[in-house]
N, C-alpha and C. Protein backbone atom coordinates (compact mmCIF):
# COMPACT_ATOMS: atom_id res chain seq x y z
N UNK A 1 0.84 -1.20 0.00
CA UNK A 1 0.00 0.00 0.00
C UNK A 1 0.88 1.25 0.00
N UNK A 2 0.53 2.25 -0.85
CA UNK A 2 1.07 3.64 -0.98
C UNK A 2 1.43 4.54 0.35
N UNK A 3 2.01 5.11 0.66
CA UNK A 3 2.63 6.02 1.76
C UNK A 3 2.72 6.81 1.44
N UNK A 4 2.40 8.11 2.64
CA UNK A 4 3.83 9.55 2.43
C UNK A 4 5.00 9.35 1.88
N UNK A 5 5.55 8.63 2.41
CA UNK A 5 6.87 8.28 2.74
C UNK A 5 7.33 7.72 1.07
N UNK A 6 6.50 6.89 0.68
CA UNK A 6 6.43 6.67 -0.76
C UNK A 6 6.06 7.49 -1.79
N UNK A 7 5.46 7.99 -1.64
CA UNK A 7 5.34 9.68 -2.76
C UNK A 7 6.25 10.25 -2.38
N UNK A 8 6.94 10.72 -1.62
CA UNK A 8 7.84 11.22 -1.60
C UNK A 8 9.47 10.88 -2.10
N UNK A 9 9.37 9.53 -1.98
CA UNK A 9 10.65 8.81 -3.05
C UNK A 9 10.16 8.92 -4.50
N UNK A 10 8.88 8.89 -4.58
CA UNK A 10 8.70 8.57 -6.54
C UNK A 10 9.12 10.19 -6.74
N UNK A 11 8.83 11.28 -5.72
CA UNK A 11 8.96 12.59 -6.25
C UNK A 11 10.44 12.89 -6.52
N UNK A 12 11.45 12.18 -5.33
CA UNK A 12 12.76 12.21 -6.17
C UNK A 12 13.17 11.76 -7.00
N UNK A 13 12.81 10.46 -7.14
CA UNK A 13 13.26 9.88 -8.54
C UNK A 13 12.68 10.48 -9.77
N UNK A 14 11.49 11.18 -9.67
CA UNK A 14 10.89 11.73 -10.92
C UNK A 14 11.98 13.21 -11.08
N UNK A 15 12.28 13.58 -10.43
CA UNK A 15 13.39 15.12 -10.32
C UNK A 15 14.83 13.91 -10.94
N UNK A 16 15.31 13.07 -10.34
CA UNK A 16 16.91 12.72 -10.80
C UNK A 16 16.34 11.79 -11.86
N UNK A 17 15.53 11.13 -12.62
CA UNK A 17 15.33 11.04 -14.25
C UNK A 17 15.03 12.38 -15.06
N UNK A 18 15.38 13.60 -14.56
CA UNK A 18 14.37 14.88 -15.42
C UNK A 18 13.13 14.51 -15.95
N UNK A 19 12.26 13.94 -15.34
CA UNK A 19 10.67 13.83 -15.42
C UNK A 19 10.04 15.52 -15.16
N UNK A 20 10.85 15.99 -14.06
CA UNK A 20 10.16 17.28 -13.58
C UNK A 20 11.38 18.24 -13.64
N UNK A 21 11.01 19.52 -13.45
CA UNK A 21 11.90 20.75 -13.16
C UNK A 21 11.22 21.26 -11.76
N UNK A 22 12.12 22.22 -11.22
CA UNK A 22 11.36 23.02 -10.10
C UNK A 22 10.06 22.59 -9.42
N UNK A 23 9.10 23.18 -9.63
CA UNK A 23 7.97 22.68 -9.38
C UNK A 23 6.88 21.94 -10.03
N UNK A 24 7.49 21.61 -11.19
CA UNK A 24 6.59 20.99 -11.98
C UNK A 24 5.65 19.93 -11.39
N UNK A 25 5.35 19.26 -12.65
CA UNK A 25 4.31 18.06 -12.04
C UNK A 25 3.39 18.18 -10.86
N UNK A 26 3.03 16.87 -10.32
CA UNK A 26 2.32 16.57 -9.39
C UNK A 26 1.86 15.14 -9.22
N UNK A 27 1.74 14.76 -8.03
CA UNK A 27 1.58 12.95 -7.58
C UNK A 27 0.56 12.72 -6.56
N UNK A 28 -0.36 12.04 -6.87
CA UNK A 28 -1.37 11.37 -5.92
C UNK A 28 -1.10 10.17 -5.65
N UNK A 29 -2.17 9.58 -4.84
CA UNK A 29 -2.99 8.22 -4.40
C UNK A 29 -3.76 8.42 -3.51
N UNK A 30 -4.67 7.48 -3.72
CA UNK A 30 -5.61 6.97 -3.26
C UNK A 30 -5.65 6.12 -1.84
N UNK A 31 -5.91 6.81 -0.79
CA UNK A 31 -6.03 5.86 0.51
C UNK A 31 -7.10 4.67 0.52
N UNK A 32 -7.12 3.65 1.47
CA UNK A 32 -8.13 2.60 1.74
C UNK A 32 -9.34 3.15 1.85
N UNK A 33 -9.49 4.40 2.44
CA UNK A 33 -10.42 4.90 2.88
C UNK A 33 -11.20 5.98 1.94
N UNK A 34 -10.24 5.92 0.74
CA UNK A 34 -10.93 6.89 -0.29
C UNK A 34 -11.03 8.09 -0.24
N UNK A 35 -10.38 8.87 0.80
CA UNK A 35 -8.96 9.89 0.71
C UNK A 35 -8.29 10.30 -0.56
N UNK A 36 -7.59 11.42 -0.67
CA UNK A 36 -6.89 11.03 -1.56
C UNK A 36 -5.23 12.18 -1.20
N UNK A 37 -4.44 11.52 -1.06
CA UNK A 37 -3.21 12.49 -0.93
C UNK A 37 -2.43 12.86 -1.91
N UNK A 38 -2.23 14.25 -1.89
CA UNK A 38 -1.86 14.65 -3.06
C UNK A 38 -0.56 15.59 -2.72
N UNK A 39 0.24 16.05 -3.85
CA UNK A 39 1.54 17.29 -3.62
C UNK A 39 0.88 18.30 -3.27
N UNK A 40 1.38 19.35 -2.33
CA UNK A 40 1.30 20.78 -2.28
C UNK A 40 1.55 21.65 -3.84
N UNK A 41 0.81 22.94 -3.97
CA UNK A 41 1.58 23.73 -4.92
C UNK A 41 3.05 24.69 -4.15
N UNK A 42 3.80 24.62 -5.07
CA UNK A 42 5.55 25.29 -4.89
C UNK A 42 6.30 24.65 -4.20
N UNK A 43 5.97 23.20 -4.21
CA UNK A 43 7.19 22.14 -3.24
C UNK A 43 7.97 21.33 -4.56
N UNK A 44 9.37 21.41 -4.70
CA UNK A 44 9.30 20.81 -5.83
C UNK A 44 9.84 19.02 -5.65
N UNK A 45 9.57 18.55 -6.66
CA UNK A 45 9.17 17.12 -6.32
C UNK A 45 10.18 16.47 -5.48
N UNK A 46 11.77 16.47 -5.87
CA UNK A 46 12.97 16.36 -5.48
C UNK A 46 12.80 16.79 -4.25
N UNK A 47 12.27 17.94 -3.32
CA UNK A 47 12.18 18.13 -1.76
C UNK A 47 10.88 18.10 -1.07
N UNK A 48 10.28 17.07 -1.79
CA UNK A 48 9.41 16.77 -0.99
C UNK A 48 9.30 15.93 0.30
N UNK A 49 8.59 16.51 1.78
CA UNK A 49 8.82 15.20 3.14
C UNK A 49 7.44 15.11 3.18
N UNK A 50 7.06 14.08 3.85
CA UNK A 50 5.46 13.44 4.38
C UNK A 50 4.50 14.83 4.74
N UNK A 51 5.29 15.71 5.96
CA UNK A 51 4.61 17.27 6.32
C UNK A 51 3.45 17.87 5.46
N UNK A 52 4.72 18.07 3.89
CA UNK A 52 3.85 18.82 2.54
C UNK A 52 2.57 18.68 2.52
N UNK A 53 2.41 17.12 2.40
CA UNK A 53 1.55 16.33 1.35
C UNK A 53 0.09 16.56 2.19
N UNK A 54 -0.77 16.62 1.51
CA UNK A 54 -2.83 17.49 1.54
C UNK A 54 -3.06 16.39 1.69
N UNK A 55 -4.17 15.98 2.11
CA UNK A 55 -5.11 15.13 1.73
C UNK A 55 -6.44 15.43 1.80
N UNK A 56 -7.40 15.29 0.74
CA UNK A 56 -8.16 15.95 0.01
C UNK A 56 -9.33 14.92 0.44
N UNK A 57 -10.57 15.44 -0.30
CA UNK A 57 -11.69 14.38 -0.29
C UNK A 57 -12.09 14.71 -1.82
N UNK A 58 -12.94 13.83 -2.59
CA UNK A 58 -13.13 13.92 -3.63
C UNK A 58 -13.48 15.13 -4.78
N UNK A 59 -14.47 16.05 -3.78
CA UNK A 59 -14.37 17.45 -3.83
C UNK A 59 -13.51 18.22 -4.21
N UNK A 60 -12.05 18.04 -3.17
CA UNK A 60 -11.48 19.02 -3.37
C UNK A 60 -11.32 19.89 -1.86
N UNK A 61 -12.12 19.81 -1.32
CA UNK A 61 -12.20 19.95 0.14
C UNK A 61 -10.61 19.29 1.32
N UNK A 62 -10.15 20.13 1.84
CA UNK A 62 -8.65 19.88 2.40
C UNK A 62 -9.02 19.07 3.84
N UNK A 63 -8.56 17.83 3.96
CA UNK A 63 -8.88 17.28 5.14
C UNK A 63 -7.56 17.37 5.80
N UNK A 64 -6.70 17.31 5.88
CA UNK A 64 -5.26 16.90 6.68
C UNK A 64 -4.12 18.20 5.64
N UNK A 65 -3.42 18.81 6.70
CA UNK A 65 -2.10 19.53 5.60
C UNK A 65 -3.39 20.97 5.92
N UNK A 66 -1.64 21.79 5.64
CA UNK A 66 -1.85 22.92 5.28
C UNK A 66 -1.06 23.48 4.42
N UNK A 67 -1.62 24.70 3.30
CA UNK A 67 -1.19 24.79 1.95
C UNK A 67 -2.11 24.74 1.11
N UNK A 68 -2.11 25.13 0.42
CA UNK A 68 -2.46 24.77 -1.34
C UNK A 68 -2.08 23.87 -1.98
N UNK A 69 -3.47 23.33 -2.12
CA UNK A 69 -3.00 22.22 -2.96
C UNK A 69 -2.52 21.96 -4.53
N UNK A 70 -2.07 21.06 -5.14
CA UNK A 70 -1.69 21.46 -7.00
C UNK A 70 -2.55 21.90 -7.43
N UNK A 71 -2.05 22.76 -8.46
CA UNK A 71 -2.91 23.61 -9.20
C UNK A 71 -3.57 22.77 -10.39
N UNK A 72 -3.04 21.73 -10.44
CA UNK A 72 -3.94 20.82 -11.29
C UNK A 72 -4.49 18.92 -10.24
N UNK A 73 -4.84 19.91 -9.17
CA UNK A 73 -5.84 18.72 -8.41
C UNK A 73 -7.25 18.08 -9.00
N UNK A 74 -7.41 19.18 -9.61
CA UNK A 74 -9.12 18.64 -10.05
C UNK A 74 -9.00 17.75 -11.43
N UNK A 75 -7.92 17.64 -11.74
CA UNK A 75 -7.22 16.94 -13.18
C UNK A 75 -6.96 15.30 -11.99
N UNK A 76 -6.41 15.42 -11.33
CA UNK A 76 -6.57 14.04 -10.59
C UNK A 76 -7.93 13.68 -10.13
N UNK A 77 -8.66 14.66 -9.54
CA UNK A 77 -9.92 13.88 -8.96
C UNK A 77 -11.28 13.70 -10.07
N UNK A 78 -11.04 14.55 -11.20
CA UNK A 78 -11.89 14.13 -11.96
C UNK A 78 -11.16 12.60 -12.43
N UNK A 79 -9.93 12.07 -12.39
CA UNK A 79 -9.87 10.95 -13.13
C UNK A 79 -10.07 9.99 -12.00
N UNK A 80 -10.11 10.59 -10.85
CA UNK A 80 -10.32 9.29 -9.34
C UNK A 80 -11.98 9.03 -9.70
N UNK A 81 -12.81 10.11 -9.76
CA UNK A 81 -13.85 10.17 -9.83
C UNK A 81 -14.70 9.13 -11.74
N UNK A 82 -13.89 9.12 -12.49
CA UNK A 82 -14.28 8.32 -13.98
C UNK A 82 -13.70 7.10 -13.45
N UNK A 83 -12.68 6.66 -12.78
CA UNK A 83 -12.26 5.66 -12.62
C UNK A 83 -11.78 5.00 -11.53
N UNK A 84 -12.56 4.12 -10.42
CA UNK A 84 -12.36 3.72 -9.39
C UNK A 84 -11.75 2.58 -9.14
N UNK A 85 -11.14 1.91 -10.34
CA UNK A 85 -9.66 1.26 -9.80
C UNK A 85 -8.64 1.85 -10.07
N UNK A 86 -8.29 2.87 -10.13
CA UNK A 86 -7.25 3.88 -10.30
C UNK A 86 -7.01 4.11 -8.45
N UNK A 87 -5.58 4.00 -8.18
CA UNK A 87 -5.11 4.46 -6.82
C UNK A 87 -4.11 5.11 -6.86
N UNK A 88 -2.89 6.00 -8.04
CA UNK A 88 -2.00 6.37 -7.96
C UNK A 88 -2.15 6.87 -9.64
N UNK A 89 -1.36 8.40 -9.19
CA UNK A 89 -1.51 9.46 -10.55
C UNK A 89 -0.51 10.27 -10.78
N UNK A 90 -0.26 10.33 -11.81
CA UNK A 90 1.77 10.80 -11.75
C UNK A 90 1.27 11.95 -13.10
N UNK A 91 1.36 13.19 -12.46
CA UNK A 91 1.61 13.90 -13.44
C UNK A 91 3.14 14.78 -13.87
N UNK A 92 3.74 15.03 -15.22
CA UNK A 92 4.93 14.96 -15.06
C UNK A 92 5.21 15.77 -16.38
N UNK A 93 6.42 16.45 -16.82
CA UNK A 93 6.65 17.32 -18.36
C UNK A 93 7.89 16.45 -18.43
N UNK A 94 7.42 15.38 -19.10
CA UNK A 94 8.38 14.45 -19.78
C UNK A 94 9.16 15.09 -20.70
N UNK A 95 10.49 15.76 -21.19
CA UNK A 95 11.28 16.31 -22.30
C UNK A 95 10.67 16.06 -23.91
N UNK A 96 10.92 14.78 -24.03
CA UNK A 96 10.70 13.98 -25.27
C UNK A 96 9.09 13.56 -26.00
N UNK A 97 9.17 12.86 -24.52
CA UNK A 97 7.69 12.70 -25.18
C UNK A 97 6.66 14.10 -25.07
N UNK A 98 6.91 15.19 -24.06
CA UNK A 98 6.11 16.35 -24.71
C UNK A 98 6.41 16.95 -26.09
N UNK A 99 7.58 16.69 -26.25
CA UNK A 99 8.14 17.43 -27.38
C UNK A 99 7.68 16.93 -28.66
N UNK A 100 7.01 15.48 -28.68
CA UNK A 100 6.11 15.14 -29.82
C UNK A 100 4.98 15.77 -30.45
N UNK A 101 4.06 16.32 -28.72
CA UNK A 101 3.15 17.08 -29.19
C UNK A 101 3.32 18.58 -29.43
N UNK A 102 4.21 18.59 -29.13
CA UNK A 102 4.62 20.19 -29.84
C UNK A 102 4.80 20.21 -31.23
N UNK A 103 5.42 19.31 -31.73
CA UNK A 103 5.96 19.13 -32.69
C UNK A 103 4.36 18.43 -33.70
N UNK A 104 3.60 17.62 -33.09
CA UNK A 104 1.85 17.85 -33.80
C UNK A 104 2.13 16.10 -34.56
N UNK A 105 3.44 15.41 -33.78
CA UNK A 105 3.48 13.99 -34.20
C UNK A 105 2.78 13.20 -32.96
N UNK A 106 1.87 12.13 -33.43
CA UNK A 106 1.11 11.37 -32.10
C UNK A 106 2.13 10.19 -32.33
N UNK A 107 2.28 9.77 -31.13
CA UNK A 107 2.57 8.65 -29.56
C UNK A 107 2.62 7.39 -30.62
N UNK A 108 3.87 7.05 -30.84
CA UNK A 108 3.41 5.36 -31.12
C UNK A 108 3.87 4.63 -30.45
N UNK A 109 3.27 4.05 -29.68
CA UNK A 109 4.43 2.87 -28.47
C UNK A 109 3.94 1.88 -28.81
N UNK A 110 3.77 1.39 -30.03
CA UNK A 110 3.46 0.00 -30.55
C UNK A 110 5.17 -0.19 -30.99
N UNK A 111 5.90 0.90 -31.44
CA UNK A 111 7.34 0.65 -32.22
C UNK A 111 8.26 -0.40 -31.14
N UNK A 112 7.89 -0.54 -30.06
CA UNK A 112 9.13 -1.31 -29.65
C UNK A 112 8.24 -2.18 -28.98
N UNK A 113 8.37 -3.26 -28.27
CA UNK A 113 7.55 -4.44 -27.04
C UNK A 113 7.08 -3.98 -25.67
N UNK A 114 8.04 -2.32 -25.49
CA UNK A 114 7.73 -2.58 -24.12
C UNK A 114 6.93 -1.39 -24.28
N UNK A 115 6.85 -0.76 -25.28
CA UNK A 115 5.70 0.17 -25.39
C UNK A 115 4.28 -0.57 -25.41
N UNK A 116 4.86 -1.20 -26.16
CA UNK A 116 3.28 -1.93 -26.62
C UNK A 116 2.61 -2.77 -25.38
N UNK A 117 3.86 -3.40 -24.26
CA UNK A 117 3.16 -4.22 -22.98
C UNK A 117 2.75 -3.33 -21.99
N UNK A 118 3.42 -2.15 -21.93
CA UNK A 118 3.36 -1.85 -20.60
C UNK A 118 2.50 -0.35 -21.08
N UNK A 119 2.74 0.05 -21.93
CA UNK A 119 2.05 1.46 -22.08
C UNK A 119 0.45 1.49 -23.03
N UNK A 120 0.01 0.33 -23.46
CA UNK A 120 -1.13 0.52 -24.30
C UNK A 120 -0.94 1.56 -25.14
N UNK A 121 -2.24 1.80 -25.33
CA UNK A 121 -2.63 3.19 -26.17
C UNK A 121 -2.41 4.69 -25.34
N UNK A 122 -2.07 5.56 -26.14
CA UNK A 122 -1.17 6.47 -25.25
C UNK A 122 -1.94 7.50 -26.07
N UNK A 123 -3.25 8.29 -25.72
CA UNK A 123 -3.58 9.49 -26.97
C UNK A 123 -2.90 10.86 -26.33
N UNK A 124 -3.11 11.61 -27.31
CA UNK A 124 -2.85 13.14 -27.09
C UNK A 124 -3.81 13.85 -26.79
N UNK A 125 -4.42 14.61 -25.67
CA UNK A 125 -5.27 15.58 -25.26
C UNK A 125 -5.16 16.61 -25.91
N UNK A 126 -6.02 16.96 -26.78
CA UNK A 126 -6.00 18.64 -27.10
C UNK A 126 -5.67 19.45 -26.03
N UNK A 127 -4.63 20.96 -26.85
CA UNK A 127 -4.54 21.98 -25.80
C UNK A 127 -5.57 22.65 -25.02
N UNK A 128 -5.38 22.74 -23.79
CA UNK A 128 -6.22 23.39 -22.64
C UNK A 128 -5.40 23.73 -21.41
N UNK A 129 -5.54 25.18 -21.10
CA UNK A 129 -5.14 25.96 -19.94
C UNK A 129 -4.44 24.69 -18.68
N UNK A 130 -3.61 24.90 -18.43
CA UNK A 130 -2.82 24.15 -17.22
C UNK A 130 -3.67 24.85 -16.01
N UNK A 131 -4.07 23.66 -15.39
CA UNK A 131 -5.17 23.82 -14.03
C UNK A 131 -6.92 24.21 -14.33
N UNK A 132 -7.36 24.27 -15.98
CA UNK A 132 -8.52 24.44 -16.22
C UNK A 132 -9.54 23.40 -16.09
N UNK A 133 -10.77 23.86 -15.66
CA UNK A 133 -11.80 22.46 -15.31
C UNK A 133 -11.59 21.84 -16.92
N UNK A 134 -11.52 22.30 -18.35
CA UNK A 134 -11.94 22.17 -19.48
C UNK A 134 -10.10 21.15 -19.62
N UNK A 135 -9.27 20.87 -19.07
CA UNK A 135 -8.24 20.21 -19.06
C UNK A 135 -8.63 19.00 -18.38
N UNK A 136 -8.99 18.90 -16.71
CA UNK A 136 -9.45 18.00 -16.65
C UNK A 136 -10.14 16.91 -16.78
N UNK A 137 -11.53 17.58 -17.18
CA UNK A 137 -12.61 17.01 -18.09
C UNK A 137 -11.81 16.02 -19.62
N UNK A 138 -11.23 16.92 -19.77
CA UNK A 138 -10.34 16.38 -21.04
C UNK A 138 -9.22 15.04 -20.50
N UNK A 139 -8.52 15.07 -19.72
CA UNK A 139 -7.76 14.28 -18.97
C UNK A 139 -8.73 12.60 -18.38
N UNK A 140 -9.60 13.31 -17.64
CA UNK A 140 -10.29 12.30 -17.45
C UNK A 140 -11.06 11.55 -18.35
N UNK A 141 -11.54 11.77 -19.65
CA UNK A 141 -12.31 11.07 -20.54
C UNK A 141 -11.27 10.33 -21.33
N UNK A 142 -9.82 10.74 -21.24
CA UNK A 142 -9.22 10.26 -22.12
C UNK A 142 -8.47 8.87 -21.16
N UNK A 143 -8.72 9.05 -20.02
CA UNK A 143 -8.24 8.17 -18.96
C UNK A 143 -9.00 6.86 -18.76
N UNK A 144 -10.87 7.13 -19.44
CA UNK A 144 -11.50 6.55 -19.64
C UNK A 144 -10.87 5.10 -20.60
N UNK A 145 -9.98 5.54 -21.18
CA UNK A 145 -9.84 4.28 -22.60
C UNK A 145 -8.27 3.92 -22.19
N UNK A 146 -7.33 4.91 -21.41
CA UNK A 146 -5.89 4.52 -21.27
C UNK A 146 -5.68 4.95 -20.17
N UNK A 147 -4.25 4.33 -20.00
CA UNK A 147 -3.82 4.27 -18.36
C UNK A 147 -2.47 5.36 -18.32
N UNK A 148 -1.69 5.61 -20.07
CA UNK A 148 -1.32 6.83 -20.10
C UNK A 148 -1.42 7.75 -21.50
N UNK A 149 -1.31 8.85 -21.05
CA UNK A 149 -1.27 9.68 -22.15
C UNK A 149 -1.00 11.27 -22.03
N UNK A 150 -1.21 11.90 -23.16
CA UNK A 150 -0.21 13.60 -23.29
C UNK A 150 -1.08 14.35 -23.15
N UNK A 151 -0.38 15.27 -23.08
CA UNK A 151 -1.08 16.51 -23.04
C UNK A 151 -0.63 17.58 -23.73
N UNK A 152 -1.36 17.68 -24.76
CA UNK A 152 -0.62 18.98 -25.82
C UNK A 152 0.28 19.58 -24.86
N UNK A 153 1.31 20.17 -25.83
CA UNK A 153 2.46 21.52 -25.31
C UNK A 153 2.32 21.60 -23.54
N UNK A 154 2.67 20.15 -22.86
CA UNK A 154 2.05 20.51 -21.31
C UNK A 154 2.56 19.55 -20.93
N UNK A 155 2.83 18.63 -20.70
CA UNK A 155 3.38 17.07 -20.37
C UNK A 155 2.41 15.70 -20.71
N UNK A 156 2.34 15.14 -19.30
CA UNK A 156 1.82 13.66 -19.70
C UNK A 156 1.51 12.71 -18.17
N UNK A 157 0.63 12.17 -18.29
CA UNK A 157 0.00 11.97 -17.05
C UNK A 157 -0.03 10.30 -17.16
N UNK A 158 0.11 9.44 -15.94
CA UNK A 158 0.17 7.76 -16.09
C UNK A 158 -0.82 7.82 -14.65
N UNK A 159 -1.05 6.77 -14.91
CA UNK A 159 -2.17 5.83 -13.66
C UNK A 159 -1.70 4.73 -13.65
N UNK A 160 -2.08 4.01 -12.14
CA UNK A 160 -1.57 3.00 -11.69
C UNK A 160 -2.59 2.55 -10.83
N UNK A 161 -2.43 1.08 -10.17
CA UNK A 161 -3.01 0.53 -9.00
C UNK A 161 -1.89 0.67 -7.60
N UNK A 162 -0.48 1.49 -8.32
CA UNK A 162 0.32 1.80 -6.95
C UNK A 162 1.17 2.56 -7.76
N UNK A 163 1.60 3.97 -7.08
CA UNK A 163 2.47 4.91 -7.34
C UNK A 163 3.86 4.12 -8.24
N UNK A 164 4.32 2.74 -7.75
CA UNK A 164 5.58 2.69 -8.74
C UNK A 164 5.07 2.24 -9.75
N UNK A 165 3.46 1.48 -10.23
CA UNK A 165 3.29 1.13 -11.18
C UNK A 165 3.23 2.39 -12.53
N UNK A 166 2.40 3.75 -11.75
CA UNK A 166 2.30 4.95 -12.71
C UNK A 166 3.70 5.00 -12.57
N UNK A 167 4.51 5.19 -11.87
CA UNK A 167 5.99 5.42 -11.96
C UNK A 167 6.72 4.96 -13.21
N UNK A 168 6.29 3.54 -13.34
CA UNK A 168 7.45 2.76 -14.11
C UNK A 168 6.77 3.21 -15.50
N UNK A 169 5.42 3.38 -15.67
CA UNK A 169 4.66 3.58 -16.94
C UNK A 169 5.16 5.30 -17.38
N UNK A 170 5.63 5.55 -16.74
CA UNK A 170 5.50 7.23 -16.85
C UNK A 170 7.73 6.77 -17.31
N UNK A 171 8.41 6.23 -16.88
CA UNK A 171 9.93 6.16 -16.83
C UNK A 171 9.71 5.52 -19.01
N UNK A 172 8.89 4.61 -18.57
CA UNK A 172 8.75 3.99 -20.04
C UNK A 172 8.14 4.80 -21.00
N UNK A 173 7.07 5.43 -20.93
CA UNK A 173 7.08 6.34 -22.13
C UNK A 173 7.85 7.55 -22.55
N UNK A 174 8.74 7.82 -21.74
CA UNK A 174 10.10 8.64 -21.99
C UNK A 174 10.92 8.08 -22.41
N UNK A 175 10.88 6.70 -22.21
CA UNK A 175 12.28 6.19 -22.91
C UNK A 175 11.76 5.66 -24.02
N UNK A 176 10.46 5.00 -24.55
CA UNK A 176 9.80 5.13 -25.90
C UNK A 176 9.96 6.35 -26.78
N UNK A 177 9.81 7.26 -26.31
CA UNK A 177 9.44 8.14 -27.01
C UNK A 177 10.93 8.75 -27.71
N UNK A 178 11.74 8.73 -27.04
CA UNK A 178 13.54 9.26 -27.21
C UNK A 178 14.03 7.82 -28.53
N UNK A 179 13.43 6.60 -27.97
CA UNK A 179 13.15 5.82 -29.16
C UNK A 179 13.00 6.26 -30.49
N UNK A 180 11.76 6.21 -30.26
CA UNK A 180 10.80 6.97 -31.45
C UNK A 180 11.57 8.24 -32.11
N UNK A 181 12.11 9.39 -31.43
CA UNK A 181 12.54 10.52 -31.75
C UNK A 181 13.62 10.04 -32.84
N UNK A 182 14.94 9.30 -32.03
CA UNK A 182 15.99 8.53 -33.02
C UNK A 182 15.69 7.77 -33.87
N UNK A 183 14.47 7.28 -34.09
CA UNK A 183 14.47 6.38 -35.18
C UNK A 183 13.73 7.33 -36.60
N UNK A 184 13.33 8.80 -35.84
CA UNK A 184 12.46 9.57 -37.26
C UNK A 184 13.81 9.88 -37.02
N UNK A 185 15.04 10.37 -36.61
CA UNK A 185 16.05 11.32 -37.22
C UNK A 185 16.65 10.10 -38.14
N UNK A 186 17.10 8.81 -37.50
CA UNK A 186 17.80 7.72 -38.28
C UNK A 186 17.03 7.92 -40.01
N UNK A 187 15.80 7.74 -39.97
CA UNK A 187 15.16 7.55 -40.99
C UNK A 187 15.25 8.33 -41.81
N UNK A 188 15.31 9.66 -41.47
CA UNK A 188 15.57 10.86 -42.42
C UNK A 188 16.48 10.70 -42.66
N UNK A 189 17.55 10.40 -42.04
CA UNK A 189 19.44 10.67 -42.40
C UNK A 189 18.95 9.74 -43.60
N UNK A 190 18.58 8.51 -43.70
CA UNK A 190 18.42 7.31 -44.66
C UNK A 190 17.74 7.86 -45.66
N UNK A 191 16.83 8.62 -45.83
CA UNK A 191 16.29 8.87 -46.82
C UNK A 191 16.95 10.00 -47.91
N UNK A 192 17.47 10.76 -46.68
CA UNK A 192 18.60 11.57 -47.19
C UNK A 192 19.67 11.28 -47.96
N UNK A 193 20.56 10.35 -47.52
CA UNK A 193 21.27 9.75 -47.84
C UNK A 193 21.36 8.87 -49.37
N UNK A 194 19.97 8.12 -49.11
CA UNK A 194 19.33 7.28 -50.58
C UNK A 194 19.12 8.37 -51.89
N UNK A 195 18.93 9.65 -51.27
CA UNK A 195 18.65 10.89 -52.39
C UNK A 195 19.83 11.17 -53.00
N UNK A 196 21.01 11.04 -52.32
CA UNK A 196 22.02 11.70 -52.69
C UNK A 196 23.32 10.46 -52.64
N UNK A 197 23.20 9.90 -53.37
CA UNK A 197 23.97 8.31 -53.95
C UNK A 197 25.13 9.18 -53.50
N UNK A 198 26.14 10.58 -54.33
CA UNK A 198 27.43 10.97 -53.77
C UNK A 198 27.51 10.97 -52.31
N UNK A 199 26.73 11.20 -51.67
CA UNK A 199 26.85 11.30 -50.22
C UNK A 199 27.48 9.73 -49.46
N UNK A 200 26.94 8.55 -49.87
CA UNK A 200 27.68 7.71 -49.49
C UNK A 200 29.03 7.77 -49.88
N UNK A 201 29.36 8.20 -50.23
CA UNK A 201 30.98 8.04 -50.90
C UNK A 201 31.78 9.12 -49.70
N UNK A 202 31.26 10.04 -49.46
CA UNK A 202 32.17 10.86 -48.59
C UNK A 202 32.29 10.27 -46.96
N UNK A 203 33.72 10.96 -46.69
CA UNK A 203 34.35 10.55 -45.22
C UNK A 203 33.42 11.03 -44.80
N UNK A 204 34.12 10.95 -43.18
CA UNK A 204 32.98 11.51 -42.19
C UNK A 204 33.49 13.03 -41.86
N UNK A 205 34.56 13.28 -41.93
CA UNK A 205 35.29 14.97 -41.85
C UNK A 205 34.35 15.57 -43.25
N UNK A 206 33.82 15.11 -44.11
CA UNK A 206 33.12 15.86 -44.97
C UNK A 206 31.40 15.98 -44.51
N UNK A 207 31.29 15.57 -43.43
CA UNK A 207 29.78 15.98 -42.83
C UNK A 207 29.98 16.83 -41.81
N UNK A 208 31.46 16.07 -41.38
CA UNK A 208 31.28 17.63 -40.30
C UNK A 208 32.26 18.93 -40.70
N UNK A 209 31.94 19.44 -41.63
CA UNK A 209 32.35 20.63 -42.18
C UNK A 209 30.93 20.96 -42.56
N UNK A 210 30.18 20.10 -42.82
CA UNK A 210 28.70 21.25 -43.14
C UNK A 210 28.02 22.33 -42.72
């Protein structure tokens, strides 16, 4: 079962993989009791202790903790609220894999095995305001069909039945996606390359003078 004490390790490890910057992101779960504990806003994940951490009721309403809670709480409890075997929620600005949807290319984690076992279907949320009810709403319907997925120009959110499970799902579609990234640059160099038959013929001191 999930802990303080355990959100608070996934919050460092999500800071020493660069999952998060400063204050980014944000991390729940779900108590026995249907609780739900969540990050403070301006603690950043890397210094987070047990103290910080809110615990909320489905509402939104602050039962335990003092502080403010994340500014994108209602993005977790609308998805506690669509989905009640959900107990752990990792929100996070993955480098790579946000940088897909910036870039307006969708998620394929079918390209390698462990995309395809461990990450399912992975969609992209249309853009919407960071902390808007019209984000959550959006978050949660899309949570309806997958366990992770993006969020336009914003990061990317995983669910679990325990904080290391969103953990490990959230470590894996970053490293899919940096996949994915090298294999469209590989592919271009190749196509590039096939265009221009002289180009195989030259050293490698003649590419890097370009």
């Amino acid at each position: 079962m999930d802990t303080k004490k355990t959100l608070c390790r996934i919050g460092t490890q999500m800071k020493e993989a660069g999952l998060v910057t400063a204050c980014d992101g944000n991390i729940s779960f779900r108590r026995s009791d249907g609780a739900i504990v969540i990050t403070p806003s301006g603690v950043p994940k890397g210094e987070l202790k047990p103290k910080h951490l809110l615990v909320v009721d489905l509402d939104g309403h602050v039962l335990e903790g003092t502080g403010k809670a994340s500014s994108e709480s209602s993005l977790h409890l609308e998805i506690y609220r669509k989905r009640e075997d959900i107990k752990a929620i990792i929100h996070a600005h993955p480098i790579t894999a946000t940088a897909l949807t910036v870039a307006g290319i969708p998620f394929r984690p079918d390209i390698v095995t462990e995309g395809a076992l461990v990450l399912g279907p992975v969609p992209t949320v249309p853009y919407a305001p960071p902390g808007s009810e019209a984000l959550a709403l959006a978050c949660a319907e899309a949570a309806e069909g997958a366990d992770v997925f993006l969020m336009e120009r914003h990061g990317a959110a995983t669910v679990g039945q325990n904080l290391t499970q969103a953990f490990y799902r959230l470590e894996t579609l970053e490293t899919v996606a940096k996949m994915y990234r090298d294999s469209l640059i590989f592919a271009a160099a190749k196509d590039s390359q096939n265009n221009n038959p002289a180009a195989k013929a030259q050293p490698l001191s003649w590419y890097l003078k370009k």
